[in-house]
Protein backbone atom coordinates (compact mmCIF):
# COMPACT_ATOMS: atom_id res chain seq x y z
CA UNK A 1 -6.07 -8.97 -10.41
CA UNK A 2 -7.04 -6.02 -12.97
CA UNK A 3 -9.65 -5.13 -10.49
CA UNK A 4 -7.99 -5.34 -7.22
CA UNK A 5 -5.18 -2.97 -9.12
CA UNK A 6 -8.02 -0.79 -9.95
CA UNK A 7 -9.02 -0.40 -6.53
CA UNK A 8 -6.48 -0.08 -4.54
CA UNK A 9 -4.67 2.55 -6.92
CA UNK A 10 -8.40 4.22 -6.64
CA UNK A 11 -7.89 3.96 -2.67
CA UNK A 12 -4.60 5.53 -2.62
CA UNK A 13 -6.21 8.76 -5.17
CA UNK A 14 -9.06 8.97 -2.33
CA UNK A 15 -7.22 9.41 0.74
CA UNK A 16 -4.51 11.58 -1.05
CA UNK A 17 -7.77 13.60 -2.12
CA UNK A 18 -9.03 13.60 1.29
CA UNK A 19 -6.19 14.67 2.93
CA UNK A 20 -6.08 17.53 0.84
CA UNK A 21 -9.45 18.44 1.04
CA UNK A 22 -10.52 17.22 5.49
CA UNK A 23 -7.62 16.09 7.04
CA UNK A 24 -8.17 15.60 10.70
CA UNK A 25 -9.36 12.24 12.80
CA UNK A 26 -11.04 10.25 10.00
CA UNK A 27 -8.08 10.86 7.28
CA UNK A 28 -5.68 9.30 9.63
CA UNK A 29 -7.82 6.34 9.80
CA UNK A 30 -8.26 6.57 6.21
CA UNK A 31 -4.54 6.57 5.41
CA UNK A 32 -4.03 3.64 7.64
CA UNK A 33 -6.83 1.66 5.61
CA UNK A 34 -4.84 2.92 2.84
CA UNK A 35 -1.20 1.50 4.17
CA UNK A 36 -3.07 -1.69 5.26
CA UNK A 37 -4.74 -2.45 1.63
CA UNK A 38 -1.73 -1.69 0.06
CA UNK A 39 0.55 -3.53 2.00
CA UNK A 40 -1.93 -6.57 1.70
CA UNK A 41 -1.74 -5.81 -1.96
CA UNK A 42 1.95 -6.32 -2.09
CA UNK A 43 2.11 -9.62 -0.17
CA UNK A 44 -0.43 -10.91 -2.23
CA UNK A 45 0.53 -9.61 -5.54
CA UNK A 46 3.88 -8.28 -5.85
CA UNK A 47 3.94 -7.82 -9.66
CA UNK A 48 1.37 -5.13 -8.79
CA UNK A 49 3.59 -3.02 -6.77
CA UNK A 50 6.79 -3.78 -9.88
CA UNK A 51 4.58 -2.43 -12.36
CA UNK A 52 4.21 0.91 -9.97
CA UNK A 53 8.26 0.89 -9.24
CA UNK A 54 8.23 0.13 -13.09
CA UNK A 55 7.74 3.46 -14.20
CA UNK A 56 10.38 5.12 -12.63
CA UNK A 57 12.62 2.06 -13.00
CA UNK A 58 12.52 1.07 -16.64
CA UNK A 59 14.74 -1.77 -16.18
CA UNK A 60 12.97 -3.90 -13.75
CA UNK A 61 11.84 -7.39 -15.03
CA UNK A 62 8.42 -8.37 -13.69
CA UNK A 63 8.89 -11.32 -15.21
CA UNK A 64 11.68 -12.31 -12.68
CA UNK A 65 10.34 -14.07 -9.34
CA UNK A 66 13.67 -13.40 -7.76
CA UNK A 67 13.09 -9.75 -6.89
CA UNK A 68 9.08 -10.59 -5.09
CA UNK A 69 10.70 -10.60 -1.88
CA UNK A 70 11.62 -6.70 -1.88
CA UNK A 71 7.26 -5.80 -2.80
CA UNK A 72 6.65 -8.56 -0.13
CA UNK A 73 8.68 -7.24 2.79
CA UNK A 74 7.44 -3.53 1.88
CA UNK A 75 3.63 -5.41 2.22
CA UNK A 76 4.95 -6.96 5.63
CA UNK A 77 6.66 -3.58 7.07
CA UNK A 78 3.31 -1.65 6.07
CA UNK A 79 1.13 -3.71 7.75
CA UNK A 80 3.28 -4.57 11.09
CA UNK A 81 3.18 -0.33 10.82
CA UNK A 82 -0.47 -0.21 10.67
CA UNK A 83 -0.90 -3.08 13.52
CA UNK A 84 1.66 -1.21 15.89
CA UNK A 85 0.28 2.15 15.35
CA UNK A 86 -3.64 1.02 15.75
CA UNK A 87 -2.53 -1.22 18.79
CA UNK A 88 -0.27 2.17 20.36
CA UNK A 89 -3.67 4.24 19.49
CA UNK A 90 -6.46 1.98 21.18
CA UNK A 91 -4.56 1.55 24.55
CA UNK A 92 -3.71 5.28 24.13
């Protein structure tokens, strides 16, 4: 799971790099890879997206199983976003 941390934290530098650097056409698509992977992160691994919350919230427990719902649902909402907005943008 060290790995798939790795990468998708290496994903979200990239397409905050790129958006700086070309945004247009191909950064949108970017950032929606980037809301996709992360949002399949969080389903699948939601001590991943604790450890980022953990940081600002000291207190958290990662530990506890009774708070993976609230990185799960963010997972969910972000990738229902990415399916609505790609399905608005191909019959667009």
């Amino acid at each position: 799971m060290k790995l798939t941390d790795l990468l998708v934290r290496a994903l979200v530098v990239v397409t905050f790099g790129w958006l700086l650097v070309a945004p247009g056409e191909w950064s949108f698509r970017l950032v929606l890879a980037c809301f996709a992977a992360v949002g399949w992160w969080a389903m699948l691994y939601p001590q991943g997206i604790l450890v980022w919350a953990k940081t600002a919230h000291r207190n958290l427990d990662l530990d506890d199983r009774s708070i993976y719902w609230v990185p799960r649902l963010i997972g969910v909402c972000f990738v229902l976003g990415v399916f609505v907005i790609t399905f608005v943008d191909v019959w667009r």
